[in-house]
C-alpha atoms as a PDB file:
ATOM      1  CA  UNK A   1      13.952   3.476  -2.661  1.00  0.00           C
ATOM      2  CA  UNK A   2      10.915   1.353  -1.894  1.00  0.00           C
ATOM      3  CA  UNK A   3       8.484   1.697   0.738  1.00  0.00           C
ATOM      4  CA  UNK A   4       5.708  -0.282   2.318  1.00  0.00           C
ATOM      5  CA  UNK A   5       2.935   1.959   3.840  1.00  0.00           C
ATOM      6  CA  UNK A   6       0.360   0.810   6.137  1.00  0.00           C
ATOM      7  CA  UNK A   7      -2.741   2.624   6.472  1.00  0.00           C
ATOM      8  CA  UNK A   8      -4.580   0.435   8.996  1.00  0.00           C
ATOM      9  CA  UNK A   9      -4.088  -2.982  11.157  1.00  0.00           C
ATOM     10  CA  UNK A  10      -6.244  -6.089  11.005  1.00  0.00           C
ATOM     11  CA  UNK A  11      -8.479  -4.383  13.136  1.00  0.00           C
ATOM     12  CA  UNK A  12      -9.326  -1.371  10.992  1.00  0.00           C
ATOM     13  CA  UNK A  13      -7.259   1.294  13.708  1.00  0.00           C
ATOM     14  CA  UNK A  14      -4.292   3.177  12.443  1.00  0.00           C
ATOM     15  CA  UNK A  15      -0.907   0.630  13.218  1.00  0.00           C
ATOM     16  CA  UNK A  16       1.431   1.859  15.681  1.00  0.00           C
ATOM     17  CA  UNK A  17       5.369   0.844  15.879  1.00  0.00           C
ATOM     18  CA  UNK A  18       4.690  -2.507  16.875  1.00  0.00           C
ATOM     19  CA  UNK A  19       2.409  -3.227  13.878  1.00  0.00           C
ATOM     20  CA  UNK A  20       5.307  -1.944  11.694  1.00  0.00           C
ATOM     21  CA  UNK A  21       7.555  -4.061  13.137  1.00  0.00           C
ATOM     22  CA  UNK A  22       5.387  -7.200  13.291  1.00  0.00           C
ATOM     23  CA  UNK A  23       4.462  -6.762   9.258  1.00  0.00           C
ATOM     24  CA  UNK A  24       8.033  -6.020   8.550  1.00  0.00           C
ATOM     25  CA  UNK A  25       9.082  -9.207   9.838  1.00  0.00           C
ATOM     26  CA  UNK A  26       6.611 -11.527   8.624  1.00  0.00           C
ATOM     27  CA  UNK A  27       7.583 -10.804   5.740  1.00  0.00           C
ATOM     28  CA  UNK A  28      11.182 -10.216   5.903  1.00  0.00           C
ATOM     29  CA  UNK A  29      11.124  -6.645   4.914  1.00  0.00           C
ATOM     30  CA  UNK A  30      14.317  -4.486   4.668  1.00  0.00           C
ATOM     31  CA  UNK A  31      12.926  -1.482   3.317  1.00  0.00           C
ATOM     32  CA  UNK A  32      10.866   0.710   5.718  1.00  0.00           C
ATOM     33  CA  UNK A  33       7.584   0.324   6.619  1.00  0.00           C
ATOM     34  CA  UNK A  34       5.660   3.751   7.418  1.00  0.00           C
ATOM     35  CA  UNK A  35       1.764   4.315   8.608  1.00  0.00           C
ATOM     36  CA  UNK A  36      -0.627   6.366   6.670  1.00  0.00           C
ATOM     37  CA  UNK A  37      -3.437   6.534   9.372  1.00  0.00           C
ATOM     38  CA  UNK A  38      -4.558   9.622   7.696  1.00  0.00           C
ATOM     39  CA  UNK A  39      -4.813   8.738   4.846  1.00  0.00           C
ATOM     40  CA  UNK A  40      -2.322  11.179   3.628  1.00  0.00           C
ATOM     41  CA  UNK A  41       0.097   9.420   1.477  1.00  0.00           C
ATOM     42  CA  UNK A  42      -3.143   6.823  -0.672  1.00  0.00           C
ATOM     43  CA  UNK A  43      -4.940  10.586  -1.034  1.00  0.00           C
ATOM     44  CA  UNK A  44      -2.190  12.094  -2.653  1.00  0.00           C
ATOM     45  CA  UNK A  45      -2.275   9.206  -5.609  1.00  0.00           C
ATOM     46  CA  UNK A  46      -5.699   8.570  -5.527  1.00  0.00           C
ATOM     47  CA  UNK A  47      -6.886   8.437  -9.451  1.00  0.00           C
ATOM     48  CA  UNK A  48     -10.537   7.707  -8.588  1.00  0.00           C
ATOM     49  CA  UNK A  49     -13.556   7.802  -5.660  1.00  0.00           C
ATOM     50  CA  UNK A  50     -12.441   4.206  -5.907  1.00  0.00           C
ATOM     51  CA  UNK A  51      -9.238   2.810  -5.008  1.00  0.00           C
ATOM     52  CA  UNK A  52      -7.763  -0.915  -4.896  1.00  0.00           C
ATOM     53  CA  UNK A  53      -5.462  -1.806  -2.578  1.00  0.00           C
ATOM     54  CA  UNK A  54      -2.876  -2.554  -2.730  1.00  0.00           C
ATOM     55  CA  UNK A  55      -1.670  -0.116  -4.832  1.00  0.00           C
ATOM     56  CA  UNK A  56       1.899   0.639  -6.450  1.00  0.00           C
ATOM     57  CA  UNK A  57       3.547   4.088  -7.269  1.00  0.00           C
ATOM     58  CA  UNK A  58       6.661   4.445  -9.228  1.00  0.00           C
ATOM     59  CA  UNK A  59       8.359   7.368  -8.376  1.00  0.00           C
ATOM     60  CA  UNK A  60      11.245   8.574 -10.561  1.00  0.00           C
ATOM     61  CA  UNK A  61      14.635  10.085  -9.587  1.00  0.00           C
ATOM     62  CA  UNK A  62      13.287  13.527  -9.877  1.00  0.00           C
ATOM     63  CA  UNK A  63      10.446  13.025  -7.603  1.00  0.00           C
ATOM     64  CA  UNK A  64       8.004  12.324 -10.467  1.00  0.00           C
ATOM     65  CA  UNK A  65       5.268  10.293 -10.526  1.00  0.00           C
ATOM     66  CA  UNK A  66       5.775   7.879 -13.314  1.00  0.00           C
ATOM     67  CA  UNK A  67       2.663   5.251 -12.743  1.00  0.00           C
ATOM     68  CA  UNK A  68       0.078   4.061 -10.194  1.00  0.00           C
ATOM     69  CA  UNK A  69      -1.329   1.055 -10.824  1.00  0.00           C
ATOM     70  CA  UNK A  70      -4.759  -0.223  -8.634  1.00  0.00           C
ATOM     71  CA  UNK A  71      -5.637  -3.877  -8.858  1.00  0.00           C
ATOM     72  CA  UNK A  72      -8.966  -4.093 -10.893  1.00  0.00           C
ATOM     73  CA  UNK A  73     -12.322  -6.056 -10.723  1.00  0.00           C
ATOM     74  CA  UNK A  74     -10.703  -8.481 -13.061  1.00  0.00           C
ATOM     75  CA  UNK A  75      -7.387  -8.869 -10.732  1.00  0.00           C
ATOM     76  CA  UNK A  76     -10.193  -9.994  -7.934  1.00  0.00           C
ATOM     77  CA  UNK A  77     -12.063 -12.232 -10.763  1.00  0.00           C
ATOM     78  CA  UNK A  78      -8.554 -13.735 -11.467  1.00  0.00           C
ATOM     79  CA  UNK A  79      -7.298 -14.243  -7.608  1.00  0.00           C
ATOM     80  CA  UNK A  80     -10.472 -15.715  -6.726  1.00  0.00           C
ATOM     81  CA  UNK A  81     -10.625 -18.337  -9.451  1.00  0.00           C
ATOM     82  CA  UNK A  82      -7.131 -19.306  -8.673  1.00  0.00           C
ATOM     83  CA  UNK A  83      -7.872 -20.226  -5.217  1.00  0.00           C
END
């Protein structure tokens, strides 16, 4: 199963169902989109005092955590040259 989790809206305050449901269809999303306004979820895979975002976790079967990747400082160098 994949999930998208939101952790904050465009103005910095936790998103509520509407934000959810806005993202989700911009973007055509089938899978569900849950809020992390706690910061509960990005805590619990948090490598670091410093975290990219976004961030993937692959989880297996058996509830293990198999990788978390963060984008780096040379993802940003990379994205910003290519605009």
């Amino acid at each position: 199963m994949i999930m998208n989790v939101i952790i904050e809206d465009e103005s910095g305050n936790a998103p509520n169902q509407a934000d959810l449901q806005a993202w989700s269809n911009n973007f055509g999303l089938t899978m569900p989109v849950l809020a992390d306004p706690n910061y509960r979820v990005l805590s619990s895979y948090a490598t670091s005092s410093s975290i990219g975002l976004p961030f993937t976790v692959l989880i297996d079967r058996g509830v293990v955590v198999e990788s978390v990747d963060y984008p780096t400082v040379d993802d940003a160098v990379r994205l910003l040259r290519a605009r």
